[in-house]
Protein backbone atom coordinates (compact mmCIF):
# COMPACT_ATOMS: atom_id res chain seq x y z
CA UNK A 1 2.96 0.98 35.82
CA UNK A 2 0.17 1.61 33.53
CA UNK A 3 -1.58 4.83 32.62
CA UNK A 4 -5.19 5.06 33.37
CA UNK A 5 -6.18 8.11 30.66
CA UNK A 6 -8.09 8.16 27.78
CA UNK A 7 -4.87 8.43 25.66
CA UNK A 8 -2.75 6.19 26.87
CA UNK A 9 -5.91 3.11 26.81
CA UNK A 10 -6.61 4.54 23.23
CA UNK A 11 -2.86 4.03 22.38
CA UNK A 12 -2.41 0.45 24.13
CA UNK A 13 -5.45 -0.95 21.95
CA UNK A 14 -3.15 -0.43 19.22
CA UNK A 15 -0.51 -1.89 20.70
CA UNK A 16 -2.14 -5.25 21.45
CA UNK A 17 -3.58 -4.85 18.15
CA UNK A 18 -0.11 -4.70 16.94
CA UNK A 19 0.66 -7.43 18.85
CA UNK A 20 -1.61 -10.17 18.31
CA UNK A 21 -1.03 -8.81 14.42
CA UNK A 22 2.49 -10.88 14.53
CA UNK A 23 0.91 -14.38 15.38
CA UNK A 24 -1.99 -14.00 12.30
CA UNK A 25 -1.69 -14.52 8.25
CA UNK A 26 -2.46 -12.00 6.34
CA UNK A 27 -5.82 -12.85 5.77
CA UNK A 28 -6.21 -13.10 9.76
CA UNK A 29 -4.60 -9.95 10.17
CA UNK A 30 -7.03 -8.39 7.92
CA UNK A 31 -10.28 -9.63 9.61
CA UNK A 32 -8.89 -8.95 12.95
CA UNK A 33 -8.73 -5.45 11.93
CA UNK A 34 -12.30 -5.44 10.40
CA UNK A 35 -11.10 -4.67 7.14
CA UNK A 36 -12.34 -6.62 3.78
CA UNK A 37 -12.62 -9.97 4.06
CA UNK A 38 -10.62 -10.13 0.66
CA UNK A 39 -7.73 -7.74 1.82
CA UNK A 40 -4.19 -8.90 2.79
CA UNK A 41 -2.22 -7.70 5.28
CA UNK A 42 1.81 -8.39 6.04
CA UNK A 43 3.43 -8.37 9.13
CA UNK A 44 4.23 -5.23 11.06
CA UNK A 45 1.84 -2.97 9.12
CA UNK A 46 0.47 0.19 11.16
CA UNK A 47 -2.66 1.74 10.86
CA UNK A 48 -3.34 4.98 12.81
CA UNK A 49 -6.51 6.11 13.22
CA UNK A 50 -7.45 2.64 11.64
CA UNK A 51 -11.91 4.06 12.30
CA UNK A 52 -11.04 6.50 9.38
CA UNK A 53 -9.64 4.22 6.76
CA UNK A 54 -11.98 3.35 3.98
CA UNK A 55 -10.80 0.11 2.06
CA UNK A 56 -11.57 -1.46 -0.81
CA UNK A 57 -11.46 -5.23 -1.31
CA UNK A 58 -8.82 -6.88 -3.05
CA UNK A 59 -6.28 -4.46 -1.34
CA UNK A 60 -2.54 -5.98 -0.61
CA UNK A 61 -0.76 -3.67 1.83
CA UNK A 62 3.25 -5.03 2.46
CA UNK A 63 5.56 -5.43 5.83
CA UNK A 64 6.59 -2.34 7.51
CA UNK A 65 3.88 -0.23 5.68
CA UNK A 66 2.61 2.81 7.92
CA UNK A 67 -0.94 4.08 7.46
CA UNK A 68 -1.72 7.03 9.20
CA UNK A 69 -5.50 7.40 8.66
CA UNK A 70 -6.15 10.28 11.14
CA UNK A 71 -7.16 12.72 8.33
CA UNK A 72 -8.82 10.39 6.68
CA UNK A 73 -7.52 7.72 3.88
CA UNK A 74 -9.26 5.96 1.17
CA UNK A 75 -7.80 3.08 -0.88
CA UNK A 76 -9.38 1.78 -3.81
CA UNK A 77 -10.60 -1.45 -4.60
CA UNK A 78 -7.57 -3.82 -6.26
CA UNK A 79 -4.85 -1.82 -5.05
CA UNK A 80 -1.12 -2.79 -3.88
CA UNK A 81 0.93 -0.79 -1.29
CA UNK A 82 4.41 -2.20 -1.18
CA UNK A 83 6.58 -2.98 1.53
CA UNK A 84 8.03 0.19 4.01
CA UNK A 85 5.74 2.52 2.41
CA UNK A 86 4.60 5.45 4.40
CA UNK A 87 0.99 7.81 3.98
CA UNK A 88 0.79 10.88 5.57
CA UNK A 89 -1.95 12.65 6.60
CA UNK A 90 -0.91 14.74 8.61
CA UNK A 91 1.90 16.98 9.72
CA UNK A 92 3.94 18.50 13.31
CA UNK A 93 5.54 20.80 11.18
CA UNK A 94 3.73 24.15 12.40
CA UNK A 95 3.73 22.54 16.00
CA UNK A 96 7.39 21.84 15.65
CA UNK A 97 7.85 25.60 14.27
CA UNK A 98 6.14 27.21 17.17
CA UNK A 99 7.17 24.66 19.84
CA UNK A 100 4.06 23.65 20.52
CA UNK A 101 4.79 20.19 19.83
CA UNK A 102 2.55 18.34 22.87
CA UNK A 103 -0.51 15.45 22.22
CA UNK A 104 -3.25 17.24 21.23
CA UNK A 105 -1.69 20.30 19.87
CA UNK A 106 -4.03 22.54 17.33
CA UNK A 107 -1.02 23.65 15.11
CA UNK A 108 -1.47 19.41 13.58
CA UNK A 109 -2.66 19.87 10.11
CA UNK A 110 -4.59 16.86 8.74
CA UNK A 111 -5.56 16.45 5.17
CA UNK A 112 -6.93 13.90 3.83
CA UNK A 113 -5.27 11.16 0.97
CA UNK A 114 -7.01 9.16 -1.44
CA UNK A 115 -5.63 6.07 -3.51
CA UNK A 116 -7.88 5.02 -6.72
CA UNK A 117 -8.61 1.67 -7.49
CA UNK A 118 -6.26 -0.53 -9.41
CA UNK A 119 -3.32 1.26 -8.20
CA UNK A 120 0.27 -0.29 -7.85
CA UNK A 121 2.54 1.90 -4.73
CA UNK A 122 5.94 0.62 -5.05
CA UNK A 123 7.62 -0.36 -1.80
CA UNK A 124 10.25 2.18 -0.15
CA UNK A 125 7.49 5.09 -1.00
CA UNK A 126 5.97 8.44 0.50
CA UNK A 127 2.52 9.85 -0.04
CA UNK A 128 2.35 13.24 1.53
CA UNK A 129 -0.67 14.62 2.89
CA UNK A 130 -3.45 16.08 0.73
CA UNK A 131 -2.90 14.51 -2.27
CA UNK A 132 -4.86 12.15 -4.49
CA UNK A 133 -3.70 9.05 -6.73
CA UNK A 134 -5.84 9.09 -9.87
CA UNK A 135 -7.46 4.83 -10.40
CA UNK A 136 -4.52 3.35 -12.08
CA UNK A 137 -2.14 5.08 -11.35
CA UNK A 138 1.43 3.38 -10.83
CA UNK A 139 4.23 4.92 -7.84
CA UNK A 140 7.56 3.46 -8.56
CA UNK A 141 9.35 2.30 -5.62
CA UNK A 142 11.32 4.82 -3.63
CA UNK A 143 9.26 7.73 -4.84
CA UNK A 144 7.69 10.94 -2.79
CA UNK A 145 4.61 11.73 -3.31
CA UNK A 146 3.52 15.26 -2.69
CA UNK A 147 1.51 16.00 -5.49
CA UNK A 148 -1.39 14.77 -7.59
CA UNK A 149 -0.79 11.84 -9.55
CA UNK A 150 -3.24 11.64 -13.16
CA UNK A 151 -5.34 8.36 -13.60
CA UNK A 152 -3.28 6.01 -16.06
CA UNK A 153 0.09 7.52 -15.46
CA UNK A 154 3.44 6.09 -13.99
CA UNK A 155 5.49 8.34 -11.68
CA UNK A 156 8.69 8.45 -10.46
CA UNK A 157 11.42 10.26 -8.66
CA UNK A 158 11.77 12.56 -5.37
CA UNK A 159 9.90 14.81 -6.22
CA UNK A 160 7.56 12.04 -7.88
CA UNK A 161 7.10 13.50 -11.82
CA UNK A 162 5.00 11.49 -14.24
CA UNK A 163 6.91 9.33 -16.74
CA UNK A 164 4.65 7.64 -18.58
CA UNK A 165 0.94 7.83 -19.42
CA UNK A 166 -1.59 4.52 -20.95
CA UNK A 167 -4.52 3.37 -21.06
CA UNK A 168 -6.60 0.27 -20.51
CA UNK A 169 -5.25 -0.95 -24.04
CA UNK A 170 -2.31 -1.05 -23.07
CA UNK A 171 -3.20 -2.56 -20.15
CA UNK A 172 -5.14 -5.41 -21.61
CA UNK A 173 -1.86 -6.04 -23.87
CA UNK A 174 0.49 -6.21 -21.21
CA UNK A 175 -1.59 -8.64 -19.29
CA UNK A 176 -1.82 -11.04 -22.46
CA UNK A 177 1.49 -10.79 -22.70
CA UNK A 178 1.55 -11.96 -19.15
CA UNK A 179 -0.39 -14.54 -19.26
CA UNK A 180 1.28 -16.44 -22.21
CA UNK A 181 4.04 -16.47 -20.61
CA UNK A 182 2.74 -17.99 -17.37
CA UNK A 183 0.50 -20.53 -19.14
CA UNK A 184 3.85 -21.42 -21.09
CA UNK A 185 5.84 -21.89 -18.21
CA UNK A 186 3.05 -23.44 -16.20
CA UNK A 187 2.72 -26.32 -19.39
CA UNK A 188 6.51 -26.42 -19.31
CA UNK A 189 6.22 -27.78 -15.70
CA UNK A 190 3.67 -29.74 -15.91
CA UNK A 191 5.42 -31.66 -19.42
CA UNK A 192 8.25 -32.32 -16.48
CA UNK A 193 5.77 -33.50 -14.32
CA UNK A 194 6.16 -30.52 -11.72
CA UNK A 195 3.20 -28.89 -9.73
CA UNK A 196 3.42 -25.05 -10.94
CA UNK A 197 3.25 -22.64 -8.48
CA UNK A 198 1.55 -19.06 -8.24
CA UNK A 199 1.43 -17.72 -12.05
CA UNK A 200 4.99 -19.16 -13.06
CA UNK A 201 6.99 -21.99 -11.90
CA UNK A 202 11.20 -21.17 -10.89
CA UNK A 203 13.32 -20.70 -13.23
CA UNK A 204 13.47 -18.66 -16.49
CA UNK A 205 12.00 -20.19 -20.12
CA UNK A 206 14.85 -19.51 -23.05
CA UNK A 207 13.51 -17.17 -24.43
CA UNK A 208 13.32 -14.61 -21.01
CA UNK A 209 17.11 -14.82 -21.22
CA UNK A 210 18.89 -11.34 -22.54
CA UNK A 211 20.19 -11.85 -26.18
């Protein structure tokens, strides 16, 4: 029933791998796979070629996320890859031309991707091969990715464009602004004798609602 090549027993580690991945947390999942101790993993995440994936800790990668690591991938420290997101590095497309499209073809191209630290990869997203994601750097969801993205810039759109540029002032403001309002909510629920949970309790304070 079972192949006995050095493919196929390469492949079926991955499979287990896969798995065992649906019985762990997060956490588990993340330490099975050797990563960070710090980095979180969701449920039905792939990682190809998982020996040439450099992560940094604090990393949260989301369900159904695809990480294809063969041509190398590096992910910065404090970085979020939402859910269904896919990274490419590489591509069939000559093999596919030439139909030469077999395992081990030399028509696969492989480039390699890197994610900066303290970047935010909305869910639903593509990164194409080759390209770099400046530290910082936000992807809004459903966005392809097949060019450079600047450090401290939002982009957006298939193509992916930049929107929006800041900087770490900026920054700092939005995450006072932030943090008010959690600390306001999390009094709020406390004063009602509540337990607040994560950064903000349920429910909306007065003055969130639209005027």
């Amino acid at each position: 029933m079972f192949s006995d090549d050095e493919r196929s027993n390469r492949l079926r580690t991955g499979i287990l791998n896969d798995f065992l991945g649906g019985f762990l947390n997060d956490v588990e999942r993340a330490r099975h796979l050797g990563l960070p101790e710090s980095t979180r993993i969701r449920e039905r995440t792939k990682i190809i070629s998982p020996e040439n994936l450099v992560l940094g800790e604090h990393c949260w990668i989301g369900e159904n996320t695809v990480l294809d690591a063969s041509g190398g991938l590096e992910i910065g420290e404090h970085t979020s890859i939402g859910l269904n997101c896919l990274v490419f590095t590489h591509s069939s497309w000559l093999a596919n031309m030439m139909l030469e499209n077999y395992s081990g073809s030399d028509l696969i191209e492989r480039k390699p991707v890197r994610i900066g630290k303290g970047c935010f990869i909305g869910g639903n997203s593509v990164i194409m091969m080759g390209v770099t994601i400046g530290d910082f750097a936000t992807v809004s969801p459903l966005s392809v990715v097949s060019k450079d993205v600047p450090p401290y810039s939002l982009v957006s759109g298939n193509p992916a464009r930049v929107f929006q540029r800041y900087d770490q002032d900026h920054i700092k403001a939005e995450a006072e602004r932030v943090r008010a309002q959690n600390a306001a909510r999390r009094a709020e629920a406390q004063a009602r004798g509540e337990t607040p949970q994560w950064g903000s309790p349920p429910g909306r304070r007065a003055d969130d609602v639209p005027q």
